[in-house]
C-alpha atoms as a PDB file:
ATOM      1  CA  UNK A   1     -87.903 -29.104 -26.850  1.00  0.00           C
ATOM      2  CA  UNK A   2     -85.265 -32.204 -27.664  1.00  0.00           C
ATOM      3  CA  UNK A   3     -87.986 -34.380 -28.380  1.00  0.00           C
ATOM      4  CA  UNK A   4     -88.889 -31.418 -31.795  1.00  0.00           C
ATOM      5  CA  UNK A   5     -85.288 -31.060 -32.665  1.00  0.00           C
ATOM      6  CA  UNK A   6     -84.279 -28.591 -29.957  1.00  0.00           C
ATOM      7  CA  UNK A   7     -86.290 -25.481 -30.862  1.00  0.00           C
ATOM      8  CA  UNK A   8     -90.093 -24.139 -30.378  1.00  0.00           C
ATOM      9  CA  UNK A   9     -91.835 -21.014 -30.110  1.00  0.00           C
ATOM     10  CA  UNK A  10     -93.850 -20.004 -27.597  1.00  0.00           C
ATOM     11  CA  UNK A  11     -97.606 -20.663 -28.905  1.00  0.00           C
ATOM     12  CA  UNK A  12     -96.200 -24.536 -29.702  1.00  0.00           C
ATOM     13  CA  UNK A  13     -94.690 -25.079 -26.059  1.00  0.00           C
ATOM     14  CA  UNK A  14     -97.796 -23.718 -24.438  1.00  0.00           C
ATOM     15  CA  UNK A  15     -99.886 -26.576 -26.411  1.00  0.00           C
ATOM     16  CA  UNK A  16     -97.466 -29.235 -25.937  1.00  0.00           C
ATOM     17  CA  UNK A  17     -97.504 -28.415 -21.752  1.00  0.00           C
ATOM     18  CA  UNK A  18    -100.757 -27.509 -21.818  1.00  0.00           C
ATOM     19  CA  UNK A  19     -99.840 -24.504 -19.682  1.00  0.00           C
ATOM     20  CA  UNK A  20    -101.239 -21.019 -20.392  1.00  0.00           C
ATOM     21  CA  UNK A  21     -99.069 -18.632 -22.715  1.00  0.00           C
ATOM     22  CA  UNK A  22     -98.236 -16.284 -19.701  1.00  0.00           C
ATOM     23  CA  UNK A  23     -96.903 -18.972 -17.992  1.00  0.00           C
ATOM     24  CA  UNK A  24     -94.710 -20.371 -20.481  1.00  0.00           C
ATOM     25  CA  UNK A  25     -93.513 -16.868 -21.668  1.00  0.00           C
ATOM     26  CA  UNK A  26     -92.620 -16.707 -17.812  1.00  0.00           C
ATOM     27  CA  UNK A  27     -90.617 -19.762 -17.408  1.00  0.00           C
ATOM     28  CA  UNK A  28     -88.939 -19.397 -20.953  1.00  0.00           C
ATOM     29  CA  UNK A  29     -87.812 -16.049 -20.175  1.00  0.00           C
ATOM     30  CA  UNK A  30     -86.215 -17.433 -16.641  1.00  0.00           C
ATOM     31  CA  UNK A  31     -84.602 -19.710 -18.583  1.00  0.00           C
ATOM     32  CA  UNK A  32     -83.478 -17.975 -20.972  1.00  0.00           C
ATOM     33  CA  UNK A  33     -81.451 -15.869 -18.065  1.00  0.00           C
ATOM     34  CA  UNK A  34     -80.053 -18.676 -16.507  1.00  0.00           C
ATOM     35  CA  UNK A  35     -78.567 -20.207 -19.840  1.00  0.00           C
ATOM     36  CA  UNK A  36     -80.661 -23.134 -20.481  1.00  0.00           C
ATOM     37  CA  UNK A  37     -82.786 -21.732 -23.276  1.00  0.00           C
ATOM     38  CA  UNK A  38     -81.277 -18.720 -25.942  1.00  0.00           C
ATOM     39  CA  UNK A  39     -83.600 -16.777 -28.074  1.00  0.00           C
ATOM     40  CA  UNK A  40     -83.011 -17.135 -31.887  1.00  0.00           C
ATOM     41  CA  UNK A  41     -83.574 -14.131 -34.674  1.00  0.00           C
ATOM     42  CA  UNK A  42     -86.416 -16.064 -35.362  1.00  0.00           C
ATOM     43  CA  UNK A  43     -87.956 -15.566 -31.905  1.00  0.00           C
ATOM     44  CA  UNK A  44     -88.289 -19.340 -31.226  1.00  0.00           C
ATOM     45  CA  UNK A  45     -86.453 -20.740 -28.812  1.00  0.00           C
ATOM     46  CA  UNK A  46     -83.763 -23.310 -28.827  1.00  0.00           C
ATOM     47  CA  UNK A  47     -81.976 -25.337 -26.267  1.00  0.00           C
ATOM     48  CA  UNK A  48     -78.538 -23.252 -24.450  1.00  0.00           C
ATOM     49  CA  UNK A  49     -75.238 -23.720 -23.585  1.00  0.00           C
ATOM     50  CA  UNK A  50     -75.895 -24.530 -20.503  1.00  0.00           C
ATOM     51  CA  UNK A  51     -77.274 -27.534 -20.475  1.00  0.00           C
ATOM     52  CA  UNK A  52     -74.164 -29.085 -21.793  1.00  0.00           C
ATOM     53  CA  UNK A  53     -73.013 -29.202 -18.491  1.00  0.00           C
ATOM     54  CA  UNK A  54     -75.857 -31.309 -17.521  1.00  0.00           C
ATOM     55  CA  UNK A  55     -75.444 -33.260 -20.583  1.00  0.00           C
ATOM     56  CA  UNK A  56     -71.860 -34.072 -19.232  1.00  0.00           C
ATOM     57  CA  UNK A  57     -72.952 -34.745 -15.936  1.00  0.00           C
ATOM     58  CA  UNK A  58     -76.027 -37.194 -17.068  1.00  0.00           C
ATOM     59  CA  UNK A  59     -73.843 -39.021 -19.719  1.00  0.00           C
ATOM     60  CA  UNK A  60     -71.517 -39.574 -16.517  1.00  0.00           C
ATOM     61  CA  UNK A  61     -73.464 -41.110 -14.603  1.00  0.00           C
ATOM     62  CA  UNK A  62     -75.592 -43.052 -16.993  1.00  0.00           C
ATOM     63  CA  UNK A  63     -72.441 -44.884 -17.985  1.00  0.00           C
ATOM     64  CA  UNK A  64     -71.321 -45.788 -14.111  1.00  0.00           C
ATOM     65  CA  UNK A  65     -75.010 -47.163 -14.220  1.00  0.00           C
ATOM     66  CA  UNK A  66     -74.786 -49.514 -17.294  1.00  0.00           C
ATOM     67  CA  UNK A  67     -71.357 -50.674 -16.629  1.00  0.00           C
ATOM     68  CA  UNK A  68     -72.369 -53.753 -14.638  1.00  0.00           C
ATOM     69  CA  UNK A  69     -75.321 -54.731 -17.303  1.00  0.00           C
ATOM     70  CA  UNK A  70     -72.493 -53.621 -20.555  1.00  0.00           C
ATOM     71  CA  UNK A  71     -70.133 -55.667 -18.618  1.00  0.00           C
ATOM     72  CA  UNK A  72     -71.980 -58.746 -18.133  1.00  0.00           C
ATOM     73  CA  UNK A  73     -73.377 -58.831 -21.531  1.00  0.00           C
ATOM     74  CA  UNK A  74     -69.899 -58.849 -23.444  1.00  0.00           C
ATOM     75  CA  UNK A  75     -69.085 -61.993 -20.874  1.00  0.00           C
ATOM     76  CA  UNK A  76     -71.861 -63.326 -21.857  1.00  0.00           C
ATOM     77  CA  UNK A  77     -71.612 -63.070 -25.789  1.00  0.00           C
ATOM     78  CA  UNK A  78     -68.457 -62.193 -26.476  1.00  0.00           C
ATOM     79  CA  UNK A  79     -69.297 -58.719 -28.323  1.00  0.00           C
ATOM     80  CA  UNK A  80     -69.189 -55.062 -27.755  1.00  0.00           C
ATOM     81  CA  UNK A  81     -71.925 -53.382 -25.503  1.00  0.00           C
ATOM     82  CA  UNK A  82     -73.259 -50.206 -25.706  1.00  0.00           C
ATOM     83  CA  UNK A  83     -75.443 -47.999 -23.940  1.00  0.00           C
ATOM     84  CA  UNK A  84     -77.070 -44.934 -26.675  1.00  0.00           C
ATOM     85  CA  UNK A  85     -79.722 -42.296 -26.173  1.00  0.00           C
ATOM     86  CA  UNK A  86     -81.834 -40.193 -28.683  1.00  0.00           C
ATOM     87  CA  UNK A  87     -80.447 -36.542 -28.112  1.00  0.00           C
ATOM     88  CA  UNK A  88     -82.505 -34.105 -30.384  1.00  0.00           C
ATOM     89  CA  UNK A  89     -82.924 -36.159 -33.614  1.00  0.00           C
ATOM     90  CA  UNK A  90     -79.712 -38.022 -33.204  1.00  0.00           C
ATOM     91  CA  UNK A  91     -78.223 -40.948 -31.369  1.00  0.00           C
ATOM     92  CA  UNK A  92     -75.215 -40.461 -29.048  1.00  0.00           C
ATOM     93  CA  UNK A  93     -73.346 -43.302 -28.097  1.00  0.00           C
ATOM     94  CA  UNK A  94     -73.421 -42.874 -23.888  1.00  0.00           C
ATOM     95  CA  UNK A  95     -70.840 -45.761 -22.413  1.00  0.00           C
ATOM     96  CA  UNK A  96     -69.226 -49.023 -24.098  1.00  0.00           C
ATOM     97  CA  UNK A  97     -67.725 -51.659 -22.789  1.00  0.00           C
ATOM     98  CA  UNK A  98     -65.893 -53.111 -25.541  1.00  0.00           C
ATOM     99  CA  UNK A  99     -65.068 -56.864 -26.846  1.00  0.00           C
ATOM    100  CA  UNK A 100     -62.495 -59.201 -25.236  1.00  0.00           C
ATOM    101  CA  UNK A 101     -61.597 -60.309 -29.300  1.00  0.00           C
ATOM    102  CA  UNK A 102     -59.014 -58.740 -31.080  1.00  0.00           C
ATOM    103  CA  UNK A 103     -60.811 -57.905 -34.058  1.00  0.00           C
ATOM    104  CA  UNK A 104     -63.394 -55.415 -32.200  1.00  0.00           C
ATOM    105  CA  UNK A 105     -66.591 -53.034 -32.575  1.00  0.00           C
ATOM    106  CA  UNK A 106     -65.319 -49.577 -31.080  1.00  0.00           C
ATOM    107  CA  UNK A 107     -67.511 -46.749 -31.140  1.00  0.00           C
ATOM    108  CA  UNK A 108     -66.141 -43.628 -29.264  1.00  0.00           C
ATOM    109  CA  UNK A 109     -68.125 -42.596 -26.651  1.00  0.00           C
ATOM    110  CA  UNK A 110     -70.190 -38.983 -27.484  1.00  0.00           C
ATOM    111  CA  UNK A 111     -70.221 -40.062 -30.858  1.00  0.00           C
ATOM    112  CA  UNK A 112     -73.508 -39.021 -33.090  1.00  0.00           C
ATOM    113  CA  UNK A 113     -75.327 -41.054 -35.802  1.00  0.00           C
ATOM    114  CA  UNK A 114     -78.663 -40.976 -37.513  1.00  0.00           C
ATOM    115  CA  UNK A 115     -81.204 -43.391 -35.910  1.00  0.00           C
ATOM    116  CA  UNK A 116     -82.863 -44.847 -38.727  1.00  0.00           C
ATOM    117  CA  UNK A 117     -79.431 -46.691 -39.852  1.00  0.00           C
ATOM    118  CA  UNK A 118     -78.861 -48.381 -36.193  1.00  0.00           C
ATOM    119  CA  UNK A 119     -80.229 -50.786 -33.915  1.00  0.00           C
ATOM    120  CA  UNK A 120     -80.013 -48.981 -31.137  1.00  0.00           C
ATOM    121  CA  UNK A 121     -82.102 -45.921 -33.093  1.00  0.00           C
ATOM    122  CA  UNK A 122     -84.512 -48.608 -34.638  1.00  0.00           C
ATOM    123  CA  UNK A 123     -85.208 -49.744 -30.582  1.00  0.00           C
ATOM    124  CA  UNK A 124     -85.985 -46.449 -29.582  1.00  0.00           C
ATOM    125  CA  UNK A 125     -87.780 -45.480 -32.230  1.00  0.00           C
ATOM    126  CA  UNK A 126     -90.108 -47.899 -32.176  1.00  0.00           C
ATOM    127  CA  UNK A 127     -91.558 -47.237 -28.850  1.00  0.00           C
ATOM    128  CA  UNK A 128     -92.409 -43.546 -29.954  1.00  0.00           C
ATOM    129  CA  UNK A 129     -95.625 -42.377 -31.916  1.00  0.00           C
ATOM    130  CA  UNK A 130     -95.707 -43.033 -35.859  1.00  0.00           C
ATOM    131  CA  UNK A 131     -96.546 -39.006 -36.298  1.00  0.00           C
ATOM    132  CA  UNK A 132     -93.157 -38.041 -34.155  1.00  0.00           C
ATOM    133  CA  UNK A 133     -91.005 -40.595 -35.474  1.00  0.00           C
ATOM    134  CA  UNK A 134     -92.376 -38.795 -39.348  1.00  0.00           C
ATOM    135  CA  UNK A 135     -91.680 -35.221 -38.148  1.00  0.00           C
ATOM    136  CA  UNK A 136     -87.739 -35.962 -37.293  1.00  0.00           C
ATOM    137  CA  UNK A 137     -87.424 -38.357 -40.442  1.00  0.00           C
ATOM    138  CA  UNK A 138     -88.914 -34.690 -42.356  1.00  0.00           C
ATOM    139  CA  UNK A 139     -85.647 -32.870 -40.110  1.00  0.00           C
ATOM    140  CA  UNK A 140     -82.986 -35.307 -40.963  1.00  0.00           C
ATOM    141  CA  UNK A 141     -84.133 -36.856 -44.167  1.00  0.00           C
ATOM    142  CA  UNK A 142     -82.777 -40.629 -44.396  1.00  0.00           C
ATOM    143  CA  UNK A 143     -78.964 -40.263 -45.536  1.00  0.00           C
ATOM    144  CA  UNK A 144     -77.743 -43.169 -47.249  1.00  0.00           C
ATOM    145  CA  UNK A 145     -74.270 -44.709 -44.970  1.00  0.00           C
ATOM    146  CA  UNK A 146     -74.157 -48.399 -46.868  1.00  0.00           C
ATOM    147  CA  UNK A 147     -76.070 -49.814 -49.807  1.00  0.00           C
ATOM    148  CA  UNK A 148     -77.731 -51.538 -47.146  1.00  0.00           C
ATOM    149  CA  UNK A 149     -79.235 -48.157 -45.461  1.00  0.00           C
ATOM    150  CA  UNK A 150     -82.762 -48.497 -45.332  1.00  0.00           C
ATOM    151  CA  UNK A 151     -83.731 -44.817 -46.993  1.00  0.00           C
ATOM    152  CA  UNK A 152     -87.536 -45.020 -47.756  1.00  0.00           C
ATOM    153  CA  UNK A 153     -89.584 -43.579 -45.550  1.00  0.00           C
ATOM    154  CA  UNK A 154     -92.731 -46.082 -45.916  1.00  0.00           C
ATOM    155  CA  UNK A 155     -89.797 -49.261 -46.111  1.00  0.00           C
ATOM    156  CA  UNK A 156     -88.823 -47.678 -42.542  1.00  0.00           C
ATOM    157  CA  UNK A 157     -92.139 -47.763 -40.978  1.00  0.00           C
ATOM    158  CA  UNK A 158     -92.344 -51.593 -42.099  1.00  0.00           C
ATOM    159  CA  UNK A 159     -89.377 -52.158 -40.070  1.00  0.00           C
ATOM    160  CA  UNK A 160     -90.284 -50.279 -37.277  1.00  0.00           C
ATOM    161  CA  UNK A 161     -93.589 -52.427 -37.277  1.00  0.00           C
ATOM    162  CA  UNK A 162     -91.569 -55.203 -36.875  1.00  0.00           C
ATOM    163  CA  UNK A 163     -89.086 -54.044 -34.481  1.00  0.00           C
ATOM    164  CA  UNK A 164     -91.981 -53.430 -32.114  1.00  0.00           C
ATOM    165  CA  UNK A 165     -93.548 -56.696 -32.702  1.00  0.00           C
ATOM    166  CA  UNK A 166     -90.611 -58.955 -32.085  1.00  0.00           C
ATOM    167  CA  UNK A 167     -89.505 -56.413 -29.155  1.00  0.00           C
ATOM    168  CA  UNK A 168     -85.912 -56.096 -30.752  1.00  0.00           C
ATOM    169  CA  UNK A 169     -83.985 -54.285 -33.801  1.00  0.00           C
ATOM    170  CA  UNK A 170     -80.951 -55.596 -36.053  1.00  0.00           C
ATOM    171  CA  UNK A 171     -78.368 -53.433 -37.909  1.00  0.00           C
ATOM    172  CA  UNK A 172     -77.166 -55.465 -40.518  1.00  0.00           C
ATOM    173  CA  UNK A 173     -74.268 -53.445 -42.051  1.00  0.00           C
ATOM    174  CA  UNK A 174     -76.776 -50.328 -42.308  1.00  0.00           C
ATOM    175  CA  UNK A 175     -74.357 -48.332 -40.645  1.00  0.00           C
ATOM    176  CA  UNK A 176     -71.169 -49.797 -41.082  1.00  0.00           C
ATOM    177  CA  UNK A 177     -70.433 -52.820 -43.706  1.00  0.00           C
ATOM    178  CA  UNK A 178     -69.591 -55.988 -42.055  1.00  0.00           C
ATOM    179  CA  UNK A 179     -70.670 -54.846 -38.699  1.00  0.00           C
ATOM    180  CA  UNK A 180     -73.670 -56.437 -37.072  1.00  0.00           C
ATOM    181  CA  UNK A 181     -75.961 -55.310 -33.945  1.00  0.00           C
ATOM    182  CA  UNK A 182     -78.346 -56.365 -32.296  1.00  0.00           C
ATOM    183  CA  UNK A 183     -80.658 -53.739 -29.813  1.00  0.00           C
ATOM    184  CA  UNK A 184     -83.495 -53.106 -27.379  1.00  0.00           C
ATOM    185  CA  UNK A 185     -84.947 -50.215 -26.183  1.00  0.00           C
ATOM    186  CA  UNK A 186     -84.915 -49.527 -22.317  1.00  0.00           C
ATOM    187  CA  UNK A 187     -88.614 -49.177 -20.950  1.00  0.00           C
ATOM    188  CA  UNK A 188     -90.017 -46.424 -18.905  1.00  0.00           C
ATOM    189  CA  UNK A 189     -86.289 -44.612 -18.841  1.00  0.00           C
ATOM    190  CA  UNK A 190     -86.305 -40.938 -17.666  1.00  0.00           C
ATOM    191  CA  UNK A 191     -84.490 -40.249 -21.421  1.00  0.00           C
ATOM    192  CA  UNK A 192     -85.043 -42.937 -24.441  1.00  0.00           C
ATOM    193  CA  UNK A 193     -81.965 -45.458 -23.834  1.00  0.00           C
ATOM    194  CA  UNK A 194     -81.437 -48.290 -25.708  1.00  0.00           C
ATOM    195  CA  UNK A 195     -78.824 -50.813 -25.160  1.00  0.00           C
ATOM    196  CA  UNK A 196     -77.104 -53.029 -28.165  1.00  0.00           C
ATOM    197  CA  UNK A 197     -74.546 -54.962 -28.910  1.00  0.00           C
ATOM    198  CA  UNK A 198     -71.970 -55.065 -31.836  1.00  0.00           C
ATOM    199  CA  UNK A 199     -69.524 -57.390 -33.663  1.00  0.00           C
ATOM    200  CA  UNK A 200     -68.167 -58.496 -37.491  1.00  0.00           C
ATOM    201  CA  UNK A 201     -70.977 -60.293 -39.479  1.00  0.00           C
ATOM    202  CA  UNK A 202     -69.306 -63.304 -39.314  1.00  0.00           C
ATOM    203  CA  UNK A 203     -69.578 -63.636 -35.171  1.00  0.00           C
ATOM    204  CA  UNK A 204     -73.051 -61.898 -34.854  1.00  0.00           C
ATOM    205  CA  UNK A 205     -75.077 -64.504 -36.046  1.00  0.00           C
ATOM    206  CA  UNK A 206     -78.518 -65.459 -36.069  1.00  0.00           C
ATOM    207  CA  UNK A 207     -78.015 -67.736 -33.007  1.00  0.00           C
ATOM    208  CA  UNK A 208     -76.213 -65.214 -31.461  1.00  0.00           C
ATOM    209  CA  UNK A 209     -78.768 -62.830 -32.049  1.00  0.00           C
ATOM    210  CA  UNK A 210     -81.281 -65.536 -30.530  1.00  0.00           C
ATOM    211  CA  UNK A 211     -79.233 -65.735 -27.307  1.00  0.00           C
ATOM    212  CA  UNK A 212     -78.277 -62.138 -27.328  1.00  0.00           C
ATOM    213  CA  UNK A 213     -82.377 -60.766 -27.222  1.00  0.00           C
ATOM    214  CA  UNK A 214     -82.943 -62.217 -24.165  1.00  0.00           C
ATOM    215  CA  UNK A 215     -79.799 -61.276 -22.259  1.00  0.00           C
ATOM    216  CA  UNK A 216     -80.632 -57.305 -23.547  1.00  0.00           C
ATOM    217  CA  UNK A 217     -83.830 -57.338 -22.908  1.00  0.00           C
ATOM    218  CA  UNK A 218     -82.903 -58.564 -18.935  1.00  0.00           C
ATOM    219  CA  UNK A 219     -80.622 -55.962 -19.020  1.00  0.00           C
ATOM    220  CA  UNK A 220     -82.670 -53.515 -20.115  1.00  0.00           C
ATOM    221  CA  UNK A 221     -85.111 -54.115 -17.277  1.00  0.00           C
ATOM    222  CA  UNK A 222     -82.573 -54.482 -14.765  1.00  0.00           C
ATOM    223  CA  UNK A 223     -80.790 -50.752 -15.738  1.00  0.00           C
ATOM    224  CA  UNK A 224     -84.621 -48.819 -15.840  1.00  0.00           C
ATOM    225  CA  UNK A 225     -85.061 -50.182 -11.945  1.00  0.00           C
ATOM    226  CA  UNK A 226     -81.941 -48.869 -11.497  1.00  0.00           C
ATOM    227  CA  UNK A 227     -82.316 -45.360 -12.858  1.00  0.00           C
ATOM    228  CA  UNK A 228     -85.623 -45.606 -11.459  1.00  0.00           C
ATOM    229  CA  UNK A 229     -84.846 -46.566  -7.683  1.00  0.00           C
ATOM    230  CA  UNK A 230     -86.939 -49.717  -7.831  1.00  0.00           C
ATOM    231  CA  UNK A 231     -85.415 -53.119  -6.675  1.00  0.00           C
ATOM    232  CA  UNK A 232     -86.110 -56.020  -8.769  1.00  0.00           C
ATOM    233  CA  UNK A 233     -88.103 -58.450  -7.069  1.00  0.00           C
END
């Protein structure tokens, strides 16, 4: 249901489980009783209340995960690290450890953006099918945040294309002017995580970026054995 914008009726979640209707009416209804899922006037369904709770919880823990990987990246390169997820058809911003400079990238954690104006949205998105990434672009639309803001659909896909191919994405001043990032999505995560890091234009440069891919893409691996349970080898 998060991955279709947090609401579905009952015909659409049987097809997407493949389980029978009976079934799904069933479990729905169960939890629907608990608090997880509310009925709307509509008679779809739509995430509850109480799954903030377990929202809190995971965000908790996800960021005592990351910390060594955020940690080691800003010594490392100097800049802000972040750890974001795609909740619904939004990015929240999960754990940061922030830059040693004075002049900073601070993004409150639990903040919410639009994922087709940041790195860390562009790195997620990529790894999900055309047709899904299409049907949220249809739920958000593209809002315009700088005159940089990439805000046509078939531009989008181009860059998407390319964030795939060259297994990273760049935010240059998309979201924010004169703020630069650099991100990579985490693989085979139990929720899509990608990790990034952030700094002024004039510090996140293209040889930074060259030296920060690797060291993302390292940590990347390293954090999905962790939430995982694997051991690196």
């Amino acid at each position: 249901m998060a991955d279709h914008g947090g609401s579905m009726g009952l015909s659409q979640l049987a097809t997407e489980s493949r389980l029978p209707l009976p079934t799904i009416h069933r479990i729905v209804r169960t939890l629907v009783d608990l608090g997880y899922l509310r009925q709307e006037p509509s008679r779809r369904y739509a995430l509850g209340p109480r799954l903030i709770r377990l929202g809190e919880s995971s965000s908790t823990m996800l960021s005592t995960w990351a910390r060594p990987q955020l940690t080691h990246l800003v010594d490392e390169l100097g800049e802000s690290a972040n750890l974001a997820m795609l909740d619904g058809d939004q990015i929240v911003y999960v754990a940061q450890v922030p830059s040693r400079h004075s002049m900073r990238m601070f993004t409150e954690v639990g903040r919410r953006v639009w994922a087709h104006c940041t790195a860390v949205g562009k790195a997620v998105l990529a790894t999900l099918p055309e047709r899904t990434v299409h049907e949220m672009l249809q739920r958000t639309g593209m809002p315009r945040q700088t005159e940089h803001t990439i805000t046509d659909p078939d531009e989008f896909g181009r860059e998407l294309a390319r964030t795939a191919g060259r297994g990273y994405a760049v935010d240059d001043g998309e979201q924010e002017i004169g703020v630069r990032c650099v991100a990579v999505a985490v693989p085979d995560a139990p929720s899509k995580l990608g990790l990034s890091i952030s700094g002024p234009t004039s510090r996140v440069t293209d040889d930074l970026v060259a030296r920060a891919v690797p060291l993302l893409t390292r940590a990347a691996h390293d954090l999905s054995e962790e939430l995982s349970g694997r051991t690196r080898a």
